[in-house]
PDB file of N, CA and C in Angstrom:
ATOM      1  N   UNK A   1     112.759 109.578  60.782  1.00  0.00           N
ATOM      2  CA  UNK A   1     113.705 108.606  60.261  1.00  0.00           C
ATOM      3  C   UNK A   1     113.135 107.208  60.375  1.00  0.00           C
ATOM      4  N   UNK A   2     113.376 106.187  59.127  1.00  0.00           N
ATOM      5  CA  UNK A   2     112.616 105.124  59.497  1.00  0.00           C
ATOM      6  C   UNK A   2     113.516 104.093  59.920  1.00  0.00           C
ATOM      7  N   UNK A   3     113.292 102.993  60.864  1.00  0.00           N
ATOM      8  CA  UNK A   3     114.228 102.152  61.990  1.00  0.00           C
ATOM      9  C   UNK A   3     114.456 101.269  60.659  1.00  0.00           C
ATOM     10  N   UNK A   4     115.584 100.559  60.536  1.00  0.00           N
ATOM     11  CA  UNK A   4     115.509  99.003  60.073  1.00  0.00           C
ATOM     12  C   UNK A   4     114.849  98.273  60.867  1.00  0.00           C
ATOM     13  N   UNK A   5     115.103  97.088  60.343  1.00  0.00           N
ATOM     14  CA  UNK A   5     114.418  95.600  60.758  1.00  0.00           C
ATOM     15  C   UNK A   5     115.463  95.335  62.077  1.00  0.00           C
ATOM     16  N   UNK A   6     116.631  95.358  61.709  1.00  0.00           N
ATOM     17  CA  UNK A   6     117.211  94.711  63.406  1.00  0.00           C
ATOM     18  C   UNK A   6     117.598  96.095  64.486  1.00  0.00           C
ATOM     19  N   UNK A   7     117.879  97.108  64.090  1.00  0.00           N
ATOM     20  CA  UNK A   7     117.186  98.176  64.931  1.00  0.00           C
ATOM     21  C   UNK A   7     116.087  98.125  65.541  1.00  0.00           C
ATOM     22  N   UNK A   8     115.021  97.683  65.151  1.00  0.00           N
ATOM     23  CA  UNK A   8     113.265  97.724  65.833  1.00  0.00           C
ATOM     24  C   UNK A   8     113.989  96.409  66.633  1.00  0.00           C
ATOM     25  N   UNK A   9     114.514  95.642  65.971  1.00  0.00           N
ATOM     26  CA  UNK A   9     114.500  94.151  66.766  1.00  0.00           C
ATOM     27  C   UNK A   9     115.079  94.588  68.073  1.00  0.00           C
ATOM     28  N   UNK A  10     116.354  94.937  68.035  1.00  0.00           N
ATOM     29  CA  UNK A  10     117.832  95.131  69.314  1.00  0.00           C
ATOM     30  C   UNK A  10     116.680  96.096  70.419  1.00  0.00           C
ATOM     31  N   UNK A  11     116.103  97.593  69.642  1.00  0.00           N
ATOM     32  CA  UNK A  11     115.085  98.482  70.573  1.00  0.00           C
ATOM     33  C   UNK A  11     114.151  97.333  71.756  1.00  0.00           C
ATOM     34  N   UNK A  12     113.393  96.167  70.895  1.00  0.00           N
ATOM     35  CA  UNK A  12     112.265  95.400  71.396  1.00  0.00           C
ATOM     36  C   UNK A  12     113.159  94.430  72.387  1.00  0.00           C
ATOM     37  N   UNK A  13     114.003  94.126  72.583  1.00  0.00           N
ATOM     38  CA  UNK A  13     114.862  93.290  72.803  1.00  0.00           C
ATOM     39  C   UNK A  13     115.451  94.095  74.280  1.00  0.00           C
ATOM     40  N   UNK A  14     115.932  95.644  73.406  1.00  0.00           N
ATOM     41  CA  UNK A  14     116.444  96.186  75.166  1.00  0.00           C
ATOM     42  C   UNK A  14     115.018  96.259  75.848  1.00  0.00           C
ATOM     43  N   UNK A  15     113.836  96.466  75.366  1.00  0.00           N
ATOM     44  CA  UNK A  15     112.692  97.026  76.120  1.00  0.00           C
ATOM     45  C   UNK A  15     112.224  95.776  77.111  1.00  0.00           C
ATOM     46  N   UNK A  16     112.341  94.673  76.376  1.00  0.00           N
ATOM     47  CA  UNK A  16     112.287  93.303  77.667  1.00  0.00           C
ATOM     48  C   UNK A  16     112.760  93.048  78.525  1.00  0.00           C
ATOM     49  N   UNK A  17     114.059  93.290  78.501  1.00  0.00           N
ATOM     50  CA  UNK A  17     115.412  93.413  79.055  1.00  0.00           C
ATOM     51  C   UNK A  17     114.759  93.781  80.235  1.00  0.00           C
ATOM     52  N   UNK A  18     114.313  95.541  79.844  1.00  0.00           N
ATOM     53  CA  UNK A  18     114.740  96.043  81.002  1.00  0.00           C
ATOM     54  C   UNK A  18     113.058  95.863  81.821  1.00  0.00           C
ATOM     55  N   UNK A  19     112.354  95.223  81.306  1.00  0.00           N
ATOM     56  CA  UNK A  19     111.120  95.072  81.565  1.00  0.00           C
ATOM     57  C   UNK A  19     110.925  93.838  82.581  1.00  0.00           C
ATOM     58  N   UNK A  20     112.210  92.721  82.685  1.00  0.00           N
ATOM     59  CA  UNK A  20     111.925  91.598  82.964  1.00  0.00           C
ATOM     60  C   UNK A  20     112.897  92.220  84.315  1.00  0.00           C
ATOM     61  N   UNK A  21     113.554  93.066  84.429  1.00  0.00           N
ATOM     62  CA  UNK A  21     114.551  93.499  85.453  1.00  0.00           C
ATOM     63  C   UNK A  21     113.608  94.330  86.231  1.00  0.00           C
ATOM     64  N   UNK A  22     112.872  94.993  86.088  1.00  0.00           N
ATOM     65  CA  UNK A  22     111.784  95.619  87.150  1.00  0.00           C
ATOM     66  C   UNK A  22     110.889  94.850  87.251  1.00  0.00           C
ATOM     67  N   UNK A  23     110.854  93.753  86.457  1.00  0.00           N
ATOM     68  CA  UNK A  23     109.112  92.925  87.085  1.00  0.00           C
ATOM     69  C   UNK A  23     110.428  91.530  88.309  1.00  0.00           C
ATOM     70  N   UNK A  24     111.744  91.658  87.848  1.00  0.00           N
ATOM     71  CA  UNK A  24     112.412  90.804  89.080  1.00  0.00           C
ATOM     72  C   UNK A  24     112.338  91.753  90.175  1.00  0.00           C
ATOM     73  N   UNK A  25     112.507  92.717  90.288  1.00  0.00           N
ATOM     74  CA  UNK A  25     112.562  93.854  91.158  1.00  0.00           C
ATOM     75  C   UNK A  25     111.803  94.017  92.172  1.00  0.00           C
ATOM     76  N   UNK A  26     110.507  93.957  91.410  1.00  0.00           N
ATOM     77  CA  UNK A  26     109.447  94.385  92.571  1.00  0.00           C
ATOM     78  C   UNK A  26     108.661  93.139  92.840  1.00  0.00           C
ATOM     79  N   UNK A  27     109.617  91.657  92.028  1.00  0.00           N
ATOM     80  CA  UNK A  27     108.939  90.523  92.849  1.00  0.00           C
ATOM     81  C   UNK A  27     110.007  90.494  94.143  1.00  0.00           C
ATOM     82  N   UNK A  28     111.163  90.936  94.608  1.00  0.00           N
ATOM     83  CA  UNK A  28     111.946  90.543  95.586  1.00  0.00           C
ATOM     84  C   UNK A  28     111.288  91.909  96.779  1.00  0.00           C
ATOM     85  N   UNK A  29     110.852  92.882  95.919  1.00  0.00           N
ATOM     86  CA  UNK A  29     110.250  93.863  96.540  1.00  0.00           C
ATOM     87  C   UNK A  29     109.456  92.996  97.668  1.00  0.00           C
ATOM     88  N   UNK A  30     108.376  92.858  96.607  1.00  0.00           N
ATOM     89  CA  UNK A  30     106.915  91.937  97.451  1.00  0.00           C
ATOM     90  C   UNK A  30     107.182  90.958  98.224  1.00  0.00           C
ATOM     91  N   UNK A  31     108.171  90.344  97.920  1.00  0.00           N
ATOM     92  CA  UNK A  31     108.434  88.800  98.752  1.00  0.00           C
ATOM     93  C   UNK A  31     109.290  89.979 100.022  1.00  0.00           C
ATOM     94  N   UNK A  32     109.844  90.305 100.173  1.00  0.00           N
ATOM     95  CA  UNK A  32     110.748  91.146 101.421  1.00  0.00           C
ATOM     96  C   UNK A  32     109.299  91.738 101.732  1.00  0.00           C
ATOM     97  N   UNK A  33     107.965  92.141 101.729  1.00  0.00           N
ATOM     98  CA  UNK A  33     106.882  92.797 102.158  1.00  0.00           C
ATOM     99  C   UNK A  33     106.279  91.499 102.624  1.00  0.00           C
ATOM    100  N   UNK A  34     105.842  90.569 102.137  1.00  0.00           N
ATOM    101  CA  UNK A  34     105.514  89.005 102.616  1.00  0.00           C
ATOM    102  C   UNK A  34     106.393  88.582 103.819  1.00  0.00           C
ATOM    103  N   UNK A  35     107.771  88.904 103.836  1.00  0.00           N
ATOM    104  CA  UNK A  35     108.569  88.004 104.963  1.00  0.00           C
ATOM    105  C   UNK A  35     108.447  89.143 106.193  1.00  0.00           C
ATOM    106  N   UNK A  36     108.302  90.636 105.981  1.00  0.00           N
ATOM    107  CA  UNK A  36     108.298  91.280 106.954  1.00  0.00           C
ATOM    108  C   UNK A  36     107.095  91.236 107.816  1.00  0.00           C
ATOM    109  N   UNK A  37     105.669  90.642 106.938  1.00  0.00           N
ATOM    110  CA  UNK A  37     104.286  90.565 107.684  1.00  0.00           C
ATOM    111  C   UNK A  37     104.556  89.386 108.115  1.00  0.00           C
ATOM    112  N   UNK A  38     105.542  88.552 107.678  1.00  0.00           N
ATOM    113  CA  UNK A  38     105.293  87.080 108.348  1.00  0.00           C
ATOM    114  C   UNK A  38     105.922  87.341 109.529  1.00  0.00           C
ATOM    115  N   UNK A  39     107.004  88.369 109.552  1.00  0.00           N
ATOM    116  CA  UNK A  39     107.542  88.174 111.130  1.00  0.00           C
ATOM    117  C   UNK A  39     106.823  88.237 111.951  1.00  0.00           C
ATOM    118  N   UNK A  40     105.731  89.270 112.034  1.00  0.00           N
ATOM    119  CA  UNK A  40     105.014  90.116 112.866  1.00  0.00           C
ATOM    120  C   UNK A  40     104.121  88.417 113.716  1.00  0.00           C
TER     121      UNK A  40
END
């Protein structure tokens, strides 16, 4: 089946979405791995 134009768009659009929500993710990840070596 071929996508329309704002179908491909809304698809590219959720794919950032959820792309910018795991790259926040595993920066609070890393920073909580940074504050736990800083305790030490």
């Amino acid at each position: 089946r071929n996508f329309t134009y704002n179908e491909t768009k809304r698809d590219i659009r959720e794919q950032n979405r959820i792309s910018l929500f795991l790259a926040k993710k595993s920066i609070k990840v890393n920073r909580k791995k940074l504050c736990d070596q800083c305790n030490y």
